[in-house]
PDB file of N, CA and C in Angstrom:
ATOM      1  N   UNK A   1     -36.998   0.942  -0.619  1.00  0.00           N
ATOM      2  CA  UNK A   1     -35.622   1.370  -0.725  1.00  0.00           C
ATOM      3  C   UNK A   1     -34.870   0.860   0.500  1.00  0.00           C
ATOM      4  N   UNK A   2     -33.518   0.316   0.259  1.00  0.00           N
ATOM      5  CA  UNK A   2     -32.958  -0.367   1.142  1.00  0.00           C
ATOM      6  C   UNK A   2     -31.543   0.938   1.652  1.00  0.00           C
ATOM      7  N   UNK A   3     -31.590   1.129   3.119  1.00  0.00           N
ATOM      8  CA  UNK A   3     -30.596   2.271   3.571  1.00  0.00           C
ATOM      9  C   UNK A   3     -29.195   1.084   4.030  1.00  0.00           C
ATOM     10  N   UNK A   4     -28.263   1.312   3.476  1.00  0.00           N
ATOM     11  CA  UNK A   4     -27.002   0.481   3.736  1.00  0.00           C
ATOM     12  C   UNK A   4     -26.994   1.299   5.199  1.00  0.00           C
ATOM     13  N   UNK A   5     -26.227   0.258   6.551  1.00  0.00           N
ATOM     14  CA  UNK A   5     -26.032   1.030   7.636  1.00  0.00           C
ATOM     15  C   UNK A   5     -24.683   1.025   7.672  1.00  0.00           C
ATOM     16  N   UNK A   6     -23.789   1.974   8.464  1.00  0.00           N
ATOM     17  CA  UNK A   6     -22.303   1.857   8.618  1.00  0.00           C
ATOM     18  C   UNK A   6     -22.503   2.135  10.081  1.00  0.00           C
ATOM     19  N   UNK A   7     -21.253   2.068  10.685  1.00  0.00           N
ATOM     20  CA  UNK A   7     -20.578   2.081  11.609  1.00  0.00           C
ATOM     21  C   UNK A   7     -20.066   3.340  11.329  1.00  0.00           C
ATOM     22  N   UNK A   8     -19.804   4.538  11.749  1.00  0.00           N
ATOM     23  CA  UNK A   8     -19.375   5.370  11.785  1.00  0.00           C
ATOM     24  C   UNK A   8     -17.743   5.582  12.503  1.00  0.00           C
ATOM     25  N   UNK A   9     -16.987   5.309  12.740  1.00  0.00           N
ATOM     26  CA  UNK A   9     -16.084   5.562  13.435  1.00  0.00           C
ATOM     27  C   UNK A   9     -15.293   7.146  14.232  1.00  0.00           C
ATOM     28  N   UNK A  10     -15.234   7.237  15.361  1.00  0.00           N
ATOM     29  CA  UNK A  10     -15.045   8.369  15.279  1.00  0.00           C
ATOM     30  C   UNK A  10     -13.568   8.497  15.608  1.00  0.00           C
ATOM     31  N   UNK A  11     -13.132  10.599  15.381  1.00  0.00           N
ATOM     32  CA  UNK A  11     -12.040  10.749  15.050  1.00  0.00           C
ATOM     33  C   UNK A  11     -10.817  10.253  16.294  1.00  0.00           C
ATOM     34  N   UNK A  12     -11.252   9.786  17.223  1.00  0.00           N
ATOM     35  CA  UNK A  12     -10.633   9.663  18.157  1.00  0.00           C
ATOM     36  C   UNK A  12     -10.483   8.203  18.207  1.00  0.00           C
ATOM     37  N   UNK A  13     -11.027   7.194  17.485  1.00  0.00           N
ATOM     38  CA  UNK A  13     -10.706   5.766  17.161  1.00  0.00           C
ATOM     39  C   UNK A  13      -9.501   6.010  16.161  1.00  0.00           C
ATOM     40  N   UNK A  14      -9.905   6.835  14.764  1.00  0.00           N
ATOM     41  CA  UNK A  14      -9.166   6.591  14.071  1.00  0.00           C
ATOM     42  C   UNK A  14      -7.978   6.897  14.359  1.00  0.00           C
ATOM     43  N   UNK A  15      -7.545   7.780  14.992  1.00  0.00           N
ATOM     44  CA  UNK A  15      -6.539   8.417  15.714  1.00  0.00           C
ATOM     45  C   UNK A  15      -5.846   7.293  16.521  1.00  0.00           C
ATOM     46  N   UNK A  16      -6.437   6.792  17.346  1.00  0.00           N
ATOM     47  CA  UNK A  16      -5.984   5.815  18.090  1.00  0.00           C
ATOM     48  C   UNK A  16      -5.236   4.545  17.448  1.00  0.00           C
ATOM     49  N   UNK A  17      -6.144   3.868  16.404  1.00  0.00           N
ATOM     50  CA  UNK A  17      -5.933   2.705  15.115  1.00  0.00           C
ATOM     51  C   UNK A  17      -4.882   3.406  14.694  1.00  0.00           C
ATOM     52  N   UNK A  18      -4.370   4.312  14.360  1.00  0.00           N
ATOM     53  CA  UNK A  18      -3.348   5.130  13.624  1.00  0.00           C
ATOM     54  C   UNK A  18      -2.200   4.869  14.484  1.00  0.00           C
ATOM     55  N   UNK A  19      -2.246   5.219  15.782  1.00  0.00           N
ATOM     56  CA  UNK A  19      -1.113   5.451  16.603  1.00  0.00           C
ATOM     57  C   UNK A  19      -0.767   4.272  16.830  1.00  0.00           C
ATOM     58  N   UNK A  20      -1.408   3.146  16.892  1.00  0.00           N
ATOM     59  CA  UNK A  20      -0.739   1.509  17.468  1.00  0.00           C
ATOM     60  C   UNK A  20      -0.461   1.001  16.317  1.00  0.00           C
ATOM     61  N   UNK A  21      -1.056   1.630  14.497  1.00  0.00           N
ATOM     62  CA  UNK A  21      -0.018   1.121  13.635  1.00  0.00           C
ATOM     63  C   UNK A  21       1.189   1.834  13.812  1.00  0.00           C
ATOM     64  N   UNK A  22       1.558   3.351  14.063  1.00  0.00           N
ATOM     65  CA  UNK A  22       2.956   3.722  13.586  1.00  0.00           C
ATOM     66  C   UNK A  22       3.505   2.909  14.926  1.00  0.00           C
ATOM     67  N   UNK A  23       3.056   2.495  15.677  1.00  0.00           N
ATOM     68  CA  UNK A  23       4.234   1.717  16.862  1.00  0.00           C
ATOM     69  C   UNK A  23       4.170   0.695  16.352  1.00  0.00           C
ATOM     70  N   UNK A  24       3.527  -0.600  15.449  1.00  0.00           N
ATOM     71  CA  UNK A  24       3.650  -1.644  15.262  1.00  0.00           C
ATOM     72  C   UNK A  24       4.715  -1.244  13.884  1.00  0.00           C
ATOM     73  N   UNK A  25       4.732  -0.306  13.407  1.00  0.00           N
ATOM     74  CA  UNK A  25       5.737  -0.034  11.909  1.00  0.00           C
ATOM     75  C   UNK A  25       6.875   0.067  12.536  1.00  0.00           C
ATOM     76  N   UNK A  26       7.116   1.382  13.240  1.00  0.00           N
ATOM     77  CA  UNK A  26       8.055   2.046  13.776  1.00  0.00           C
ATOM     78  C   UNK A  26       9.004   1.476  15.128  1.00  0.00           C
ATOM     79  N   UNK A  27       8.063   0.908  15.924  1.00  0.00           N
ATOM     80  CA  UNK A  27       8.401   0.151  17.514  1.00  0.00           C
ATOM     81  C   UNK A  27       8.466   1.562  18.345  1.00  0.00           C
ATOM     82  N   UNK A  28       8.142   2.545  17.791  1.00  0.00           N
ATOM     83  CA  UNK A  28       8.544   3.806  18.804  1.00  0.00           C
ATOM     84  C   UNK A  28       7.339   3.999  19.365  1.00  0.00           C
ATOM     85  N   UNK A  29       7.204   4.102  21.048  1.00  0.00           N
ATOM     86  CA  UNK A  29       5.856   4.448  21.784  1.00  0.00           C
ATOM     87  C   UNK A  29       5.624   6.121  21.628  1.00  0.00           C
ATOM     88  N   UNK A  30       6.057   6.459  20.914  1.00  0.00           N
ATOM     89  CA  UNK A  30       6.089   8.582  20.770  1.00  0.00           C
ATOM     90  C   UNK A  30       4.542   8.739  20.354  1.00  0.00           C
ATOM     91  N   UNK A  31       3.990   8.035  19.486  1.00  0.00           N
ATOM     92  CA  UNK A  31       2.775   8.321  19.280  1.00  0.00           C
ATOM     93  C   UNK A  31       1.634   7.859  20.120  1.00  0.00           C
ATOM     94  N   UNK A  32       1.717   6.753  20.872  1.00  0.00           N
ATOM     95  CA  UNK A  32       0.915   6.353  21.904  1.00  0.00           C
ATOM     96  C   UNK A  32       0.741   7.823  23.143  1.00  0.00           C
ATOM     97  N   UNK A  33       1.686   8.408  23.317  1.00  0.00           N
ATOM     98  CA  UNK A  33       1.774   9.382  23.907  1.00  0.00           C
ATOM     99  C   UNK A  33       0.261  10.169  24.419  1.00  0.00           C
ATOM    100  N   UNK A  34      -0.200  10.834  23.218  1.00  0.00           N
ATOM    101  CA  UNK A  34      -1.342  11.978  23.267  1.00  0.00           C
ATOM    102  C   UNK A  34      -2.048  10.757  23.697  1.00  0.00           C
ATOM    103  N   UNK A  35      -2.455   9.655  23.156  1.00  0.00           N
ATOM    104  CA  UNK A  35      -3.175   9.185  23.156  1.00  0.00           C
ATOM    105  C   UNK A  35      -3.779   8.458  24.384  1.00  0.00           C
ATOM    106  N   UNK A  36      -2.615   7.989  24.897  1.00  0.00           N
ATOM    107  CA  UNK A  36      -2.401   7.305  26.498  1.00  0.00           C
ATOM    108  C   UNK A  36      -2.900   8.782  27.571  1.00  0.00           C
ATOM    109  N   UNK A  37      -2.804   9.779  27.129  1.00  0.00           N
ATOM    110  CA  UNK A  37      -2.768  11.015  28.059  1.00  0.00           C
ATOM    111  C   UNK A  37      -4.093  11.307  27.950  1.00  0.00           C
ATOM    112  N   UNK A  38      -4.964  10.656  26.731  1.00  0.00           N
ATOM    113  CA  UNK A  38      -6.708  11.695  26.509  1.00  0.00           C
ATOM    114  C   UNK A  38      -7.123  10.164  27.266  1.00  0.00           C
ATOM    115  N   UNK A  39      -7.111   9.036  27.422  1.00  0.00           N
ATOM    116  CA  UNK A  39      -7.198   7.603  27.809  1.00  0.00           C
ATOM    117  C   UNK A  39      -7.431   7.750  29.019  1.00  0.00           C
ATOM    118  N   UNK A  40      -6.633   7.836  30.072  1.00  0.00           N
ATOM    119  CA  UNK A  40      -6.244   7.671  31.407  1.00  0.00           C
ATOM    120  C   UNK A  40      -6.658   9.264  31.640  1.00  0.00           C
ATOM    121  N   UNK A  41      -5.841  10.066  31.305  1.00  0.00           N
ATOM    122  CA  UNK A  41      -6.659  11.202  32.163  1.00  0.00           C
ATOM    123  C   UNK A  41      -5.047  12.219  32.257  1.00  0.00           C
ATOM    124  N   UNK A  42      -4.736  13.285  32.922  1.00  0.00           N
ATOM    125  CA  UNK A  42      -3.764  13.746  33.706  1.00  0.00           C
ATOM    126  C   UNK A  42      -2.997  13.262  34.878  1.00  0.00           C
ATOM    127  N   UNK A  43      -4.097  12.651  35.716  1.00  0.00           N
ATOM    128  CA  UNK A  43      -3.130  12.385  37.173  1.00  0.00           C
ATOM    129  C   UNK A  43      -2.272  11.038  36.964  1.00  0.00           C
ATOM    130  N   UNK A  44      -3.043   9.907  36.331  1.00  0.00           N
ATOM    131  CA  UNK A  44      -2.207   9.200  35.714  1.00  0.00           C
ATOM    132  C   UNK A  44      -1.298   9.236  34.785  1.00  0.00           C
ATOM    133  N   UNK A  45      -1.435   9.670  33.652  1.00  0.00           N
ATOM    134  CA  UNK A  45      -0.325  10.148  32.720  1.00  0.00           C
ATOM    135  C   UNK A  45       0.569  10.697  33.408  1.00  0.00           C
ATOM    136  N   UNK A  46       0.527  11.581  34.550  1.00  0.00           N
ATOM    137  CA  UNK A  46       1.428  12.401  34.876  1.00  0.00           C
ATOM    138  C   UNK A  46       2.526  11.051  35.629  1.00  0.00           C
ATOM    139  N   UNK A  47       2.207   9.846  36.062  1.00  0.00           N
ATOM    140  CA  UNK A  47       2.580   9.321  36.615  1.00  0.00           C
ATOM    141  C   UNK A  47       2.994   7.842  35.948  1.00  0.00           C
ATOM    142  N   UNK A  48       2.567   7.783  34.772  1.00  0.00           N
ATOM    143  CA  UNK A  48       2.862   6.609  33.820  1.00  0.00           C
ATOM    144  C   UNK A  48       3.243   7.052  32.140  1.00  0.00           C
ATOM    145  N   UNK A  49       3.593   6.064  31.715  1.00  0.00           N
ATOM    146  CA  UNK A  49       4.119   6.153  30.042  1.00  0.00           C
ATOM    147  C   UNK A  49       4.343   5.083  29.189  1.00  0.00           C
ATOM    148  N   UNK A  50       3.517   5.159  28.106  1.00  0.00           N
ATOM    149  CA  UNK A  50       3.254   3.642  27.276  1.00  0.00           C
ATOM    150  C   UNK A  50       5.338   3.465  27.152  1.00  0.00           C
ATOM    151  N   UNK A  51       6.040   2.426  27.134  1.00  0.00           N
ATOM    152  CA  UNK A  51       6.836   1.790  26.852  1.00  0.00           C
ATOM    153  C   UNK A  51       7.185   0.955  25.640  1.00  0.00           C
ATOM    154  N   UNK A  52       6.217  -0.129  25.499  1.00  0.00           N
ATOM    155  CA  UNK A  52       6.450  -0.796  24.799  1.00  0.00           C
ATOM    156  C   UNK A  52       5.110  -0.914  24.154  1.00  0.00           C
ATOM    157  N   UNK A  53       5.172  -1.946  22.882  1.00  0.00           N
ATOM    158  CA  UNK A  53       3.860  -2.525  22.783  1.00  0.00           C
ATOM    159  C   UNK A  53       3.891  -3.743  21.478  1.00  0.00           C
ATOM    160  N   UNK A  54       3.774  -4.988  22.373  1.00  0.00           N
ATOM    161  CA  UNK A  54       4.098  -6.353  21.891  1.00  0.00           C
ATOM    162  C   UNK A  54       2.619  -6.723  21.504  1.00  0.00           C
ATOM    163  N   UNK A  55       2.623  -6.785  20.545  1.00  0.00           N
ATOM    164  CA  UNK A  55       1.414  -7.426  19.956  1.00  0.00           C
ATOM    165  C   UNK A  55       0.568  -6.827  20.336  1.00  0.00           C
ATOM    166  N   UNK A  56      -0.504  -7.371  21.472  1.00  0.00           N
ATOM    167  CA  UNK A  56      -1.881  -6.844  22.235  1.00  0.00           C
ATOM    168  C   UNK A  56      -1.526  -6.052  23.217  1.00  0.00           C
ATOM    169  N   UNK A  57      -0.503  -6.381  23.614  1.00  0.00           N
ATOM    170  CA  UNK A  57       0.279  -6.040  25.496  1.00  0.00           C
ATOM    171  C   UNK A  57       0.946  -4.722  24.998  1.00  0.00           C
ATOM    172  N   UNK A  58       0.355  -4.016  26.077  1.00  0.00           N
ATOM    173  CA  UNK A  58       0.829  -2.448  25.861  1.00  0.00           C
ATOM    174  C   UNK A  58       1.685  -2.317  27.797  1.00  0.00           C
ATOM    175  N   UNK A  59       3.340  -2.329  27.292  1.00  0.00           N
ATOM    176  CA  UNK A  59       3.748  -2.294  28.468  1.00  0.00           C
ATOM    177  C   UNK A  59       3.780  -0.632  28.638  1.00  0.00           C
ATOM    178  N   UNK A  60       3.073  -0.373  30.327  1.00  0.00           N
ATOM    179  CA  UNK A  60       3.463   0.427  30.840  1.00  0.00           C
ATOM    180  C   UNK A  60       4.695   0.716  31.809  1.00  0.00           C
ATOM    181  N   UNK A  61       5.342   1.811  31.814  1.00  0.00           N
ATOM    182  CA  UNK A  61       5.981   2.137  33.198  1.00  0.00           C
ATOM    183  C   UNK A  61       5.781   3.102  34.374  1.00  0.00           C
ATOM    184  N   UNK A  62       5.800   2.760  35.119  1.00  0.00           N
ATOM    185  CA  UNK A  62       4.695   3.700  36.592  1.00  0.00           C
ATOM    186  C   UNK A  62       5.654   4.078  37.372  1.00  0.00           C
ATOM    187  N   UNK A  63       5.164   5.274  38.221  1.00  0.00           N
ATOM    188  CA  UNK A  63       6.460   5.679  38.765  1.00  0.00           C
ATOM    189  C   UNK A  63       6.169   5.178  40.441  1.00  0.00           C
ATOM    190  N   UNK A  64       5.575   4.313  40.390  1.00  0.00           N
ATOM    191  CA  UNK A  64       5.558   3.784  41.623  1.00  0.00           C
ATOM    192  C   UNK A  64       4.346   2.573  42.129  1.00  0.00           C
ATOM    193  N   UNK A  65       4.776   1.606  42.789  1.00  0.00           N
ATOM    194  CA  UNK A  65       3.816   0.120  43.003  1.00  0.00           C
ATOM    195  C   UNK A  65       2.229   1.107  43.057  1.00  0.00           C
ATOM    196  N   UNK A  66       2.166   2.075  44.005  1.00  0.00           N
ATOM    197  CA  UNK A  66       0.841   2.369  43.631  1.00  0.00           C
ATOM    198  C   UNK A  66       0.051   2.684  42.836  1.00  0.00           C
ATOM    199  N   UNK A  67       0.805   3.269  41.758  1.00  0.00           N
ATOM    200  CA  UNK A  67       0.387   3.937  40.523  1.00  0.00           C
ATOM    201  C   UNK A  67      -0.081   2.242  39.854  1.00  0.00           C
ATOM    202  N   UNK A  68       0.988   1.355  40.031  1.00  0.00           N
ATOM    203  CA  UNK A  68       0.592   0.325  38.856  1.00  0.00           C
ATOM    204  C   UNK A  68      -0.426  -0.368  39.643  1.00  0.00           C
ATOM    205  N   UNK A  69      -0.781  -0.364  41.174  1.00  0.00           N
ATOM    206  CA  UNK A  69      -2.005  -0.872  41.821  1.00  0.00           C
ATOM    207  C   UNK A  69      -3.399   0.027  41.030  1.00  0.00           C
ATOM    208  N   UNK A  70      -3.260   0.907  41.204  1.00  0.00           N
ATOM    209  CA  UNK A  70      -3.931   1.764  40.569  1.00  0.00           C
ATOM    210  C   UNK A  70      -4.231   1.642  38.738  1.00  0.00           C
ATOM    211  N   UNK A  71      -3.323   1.473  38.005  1.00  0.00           N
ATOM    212  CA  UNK A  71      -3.813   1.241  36.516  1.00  0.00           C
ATOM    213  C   UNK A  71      -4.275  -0.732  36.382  1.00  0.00           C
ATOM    214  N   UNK A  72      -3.445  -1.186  37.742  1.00  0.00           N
ATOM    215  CA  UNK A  72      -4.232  -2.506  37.363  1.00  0.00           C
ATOM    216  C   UNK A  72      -5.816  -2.566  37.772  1.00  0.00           C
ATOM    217  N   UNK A  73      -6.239  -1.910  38.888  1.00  0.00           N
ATOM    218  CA  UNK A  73      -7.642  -1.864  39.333  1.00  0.00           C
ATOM    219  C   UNK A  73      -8.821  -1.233  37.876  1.00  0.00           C
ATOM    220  N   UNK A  74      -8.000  -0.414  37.200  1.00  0.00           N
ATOM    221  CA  UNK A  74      -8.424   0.349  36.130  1.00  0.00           C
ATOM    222  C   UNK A  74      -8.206  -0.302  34.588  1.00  0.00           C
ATOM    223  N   UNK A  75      -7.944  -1.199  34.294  1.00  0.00           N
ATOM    224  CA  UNK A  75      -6.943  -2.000  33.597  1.00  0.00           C
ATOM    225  C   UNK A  75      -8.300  -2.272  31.974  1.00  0.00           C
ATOM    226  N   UNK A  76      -9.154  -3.210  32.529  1.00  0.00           N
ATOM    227  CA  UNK A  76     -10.179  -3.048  31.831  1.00  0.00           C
ATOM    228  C   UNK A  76     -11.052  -2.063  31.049  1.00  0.00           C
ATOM    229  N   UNK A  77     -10.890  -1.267  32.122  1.00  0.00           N
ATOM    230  CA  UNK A  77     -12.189   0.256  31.316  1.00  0.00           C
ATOM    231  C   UNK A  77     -10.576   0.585  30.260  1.00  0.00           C
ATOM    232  N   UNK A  78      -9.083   1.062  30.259  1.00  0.00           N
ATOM    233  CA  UNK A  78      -8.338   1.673  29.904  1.00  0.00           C
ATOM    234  C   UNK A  78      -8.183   0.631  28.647  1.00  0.00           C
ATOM    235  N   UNK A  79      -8.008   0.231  28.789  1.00  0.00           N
ATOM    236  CA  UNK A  79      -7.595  -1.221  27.112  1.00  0.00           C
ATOM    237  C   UNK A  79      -9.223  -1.546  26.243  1.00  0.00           C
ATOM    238  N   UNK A  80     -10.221  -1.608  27.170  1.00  0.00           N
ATOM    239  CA  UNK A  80     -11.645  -0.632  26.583  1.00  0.00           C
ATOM    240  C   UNK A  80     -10.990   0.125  25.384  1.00  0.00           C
ATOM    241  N   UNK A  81     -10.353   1.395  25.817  1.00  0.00           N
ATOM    242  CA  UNK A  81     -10.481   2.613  25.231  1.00  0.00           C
ATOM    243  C   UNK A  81      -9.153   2.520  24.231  1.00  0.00           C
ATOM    244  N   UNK A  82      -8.753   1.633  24.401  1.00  0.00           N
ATOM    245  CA  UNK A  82      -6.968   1.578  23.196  1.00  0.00           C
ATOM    246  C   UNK A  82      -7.417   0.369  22.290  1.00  0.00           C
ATOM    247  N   UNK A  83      -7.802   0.999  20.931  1.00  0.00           N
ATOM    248  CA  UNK A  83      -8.221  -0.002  19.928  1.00  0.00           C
ATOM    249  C   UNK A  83      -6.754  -1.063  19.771  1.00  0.00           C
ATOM    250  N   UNK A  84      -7.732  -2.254  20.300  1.00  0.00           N
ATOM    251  CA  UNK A  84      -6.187  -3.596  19.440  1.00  0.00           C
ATOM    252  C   UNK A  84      -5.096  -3.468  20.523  1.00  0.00           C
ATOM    253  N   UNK A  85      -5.443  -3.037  22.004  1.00  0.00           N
ATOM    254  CA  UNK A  85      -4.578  -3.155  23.076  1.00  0.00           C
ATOM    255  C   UNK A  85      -5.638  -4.294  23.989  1.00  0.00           C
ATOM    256  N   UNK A  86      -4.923  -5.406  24.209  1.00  0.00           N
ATOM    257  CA  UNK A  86      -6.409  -6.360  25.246  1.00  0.00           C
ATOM    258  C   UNK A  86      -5.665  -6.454  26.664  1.00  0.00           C
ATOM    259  N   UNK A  87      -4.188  -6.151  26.777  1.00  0.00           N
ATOM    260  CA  UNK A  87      -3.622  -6.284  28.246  1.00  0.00           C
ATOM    261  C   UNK A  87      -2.423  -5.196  28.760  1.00  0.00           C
ATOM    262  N   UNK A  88      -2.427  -4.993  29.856  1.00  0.00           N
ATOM    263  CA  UNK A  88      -1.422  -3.715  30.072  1.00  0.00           C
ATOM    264  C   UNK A  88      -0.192  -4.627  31.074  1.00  0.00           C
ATOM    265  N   UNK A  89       1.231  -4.556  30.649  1.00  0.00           N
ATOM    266  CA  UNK A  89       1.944  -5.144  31.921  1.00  0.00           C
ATOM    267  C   UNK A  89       2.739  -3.708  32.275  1.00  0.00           C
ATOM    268  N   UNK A  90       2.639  -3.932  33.881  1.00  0.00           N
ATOM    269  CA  UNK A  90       3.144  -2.880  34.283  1.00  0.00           C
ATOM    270  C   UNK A  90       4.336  -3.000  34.677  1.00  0.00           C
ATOM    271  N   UNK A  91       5.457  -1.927  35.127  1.00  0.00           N
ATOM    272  CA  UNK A  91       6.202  -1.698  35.513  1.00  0.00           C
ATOM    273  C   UNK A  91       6.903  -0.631  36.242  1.00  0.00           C
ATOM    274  N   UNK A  92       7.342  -0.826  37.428  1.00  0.00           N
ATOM    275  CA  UNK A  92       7.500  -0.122  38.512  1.00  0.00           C
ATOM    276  C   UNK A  92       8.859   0.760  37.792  1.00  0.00           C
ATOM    277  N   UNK A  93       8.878   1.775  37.773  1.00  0.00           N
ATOM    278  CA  UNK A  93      10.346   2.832  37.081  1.00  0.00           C
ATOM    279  C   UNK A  93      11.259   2.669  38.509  1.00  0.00           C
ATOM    280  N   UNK A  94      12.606   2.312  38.137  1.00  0.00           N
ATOM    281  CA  UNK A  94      13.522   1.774  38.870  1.00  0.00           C
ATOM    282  C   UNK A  94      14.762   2.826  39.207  1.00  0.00           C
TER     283      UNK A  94
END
């Protein structure tokens, strides 16, 4: 007997796949929101906010050069964790 294998996905992918379609439908970052906040954590969230999101490039805005020193050092493990996000550009809030 042959066992078909799957991939299981879990609810926190699908969730995620969900939220970067309603921004690719919609253009509104409102749903990236929760998602950017379970991602990064509190101290960052508290200090950044998805903006935009062009294709792969998920622009952030930071509330300060260190914060975006800080999500660029982190940049890799965080786009890791955002299905169908491969680069973050940052931006200093003005």
């Amino acid at each position: 007997m042959t066992v078909a294998s799957h991939r299981f996905a879990s609810i926190r992918e699908l969730l995620n796949r969900a939220a970067i379609d309603v921004v690719n439908t919609t253009g509104s970052t409102a749903a990236l929101t929760p998602v950017w906040n379970e991602v990064v954590g509190p101290a960052i969230a508290n200090n950044s906010r998805p903006k935009a999101l062009y294709g792969v490039v998920l622009v952030v805005e930071v509330d300060s050069a260190q914060w975006a020193d800080a999500l660029q050092k982190a940049e890799a493990q965080i786009v890791s964790r955002l299905n169908g996000v491969k680069q973050l550009r940052l931006e200093v809030r003005k």
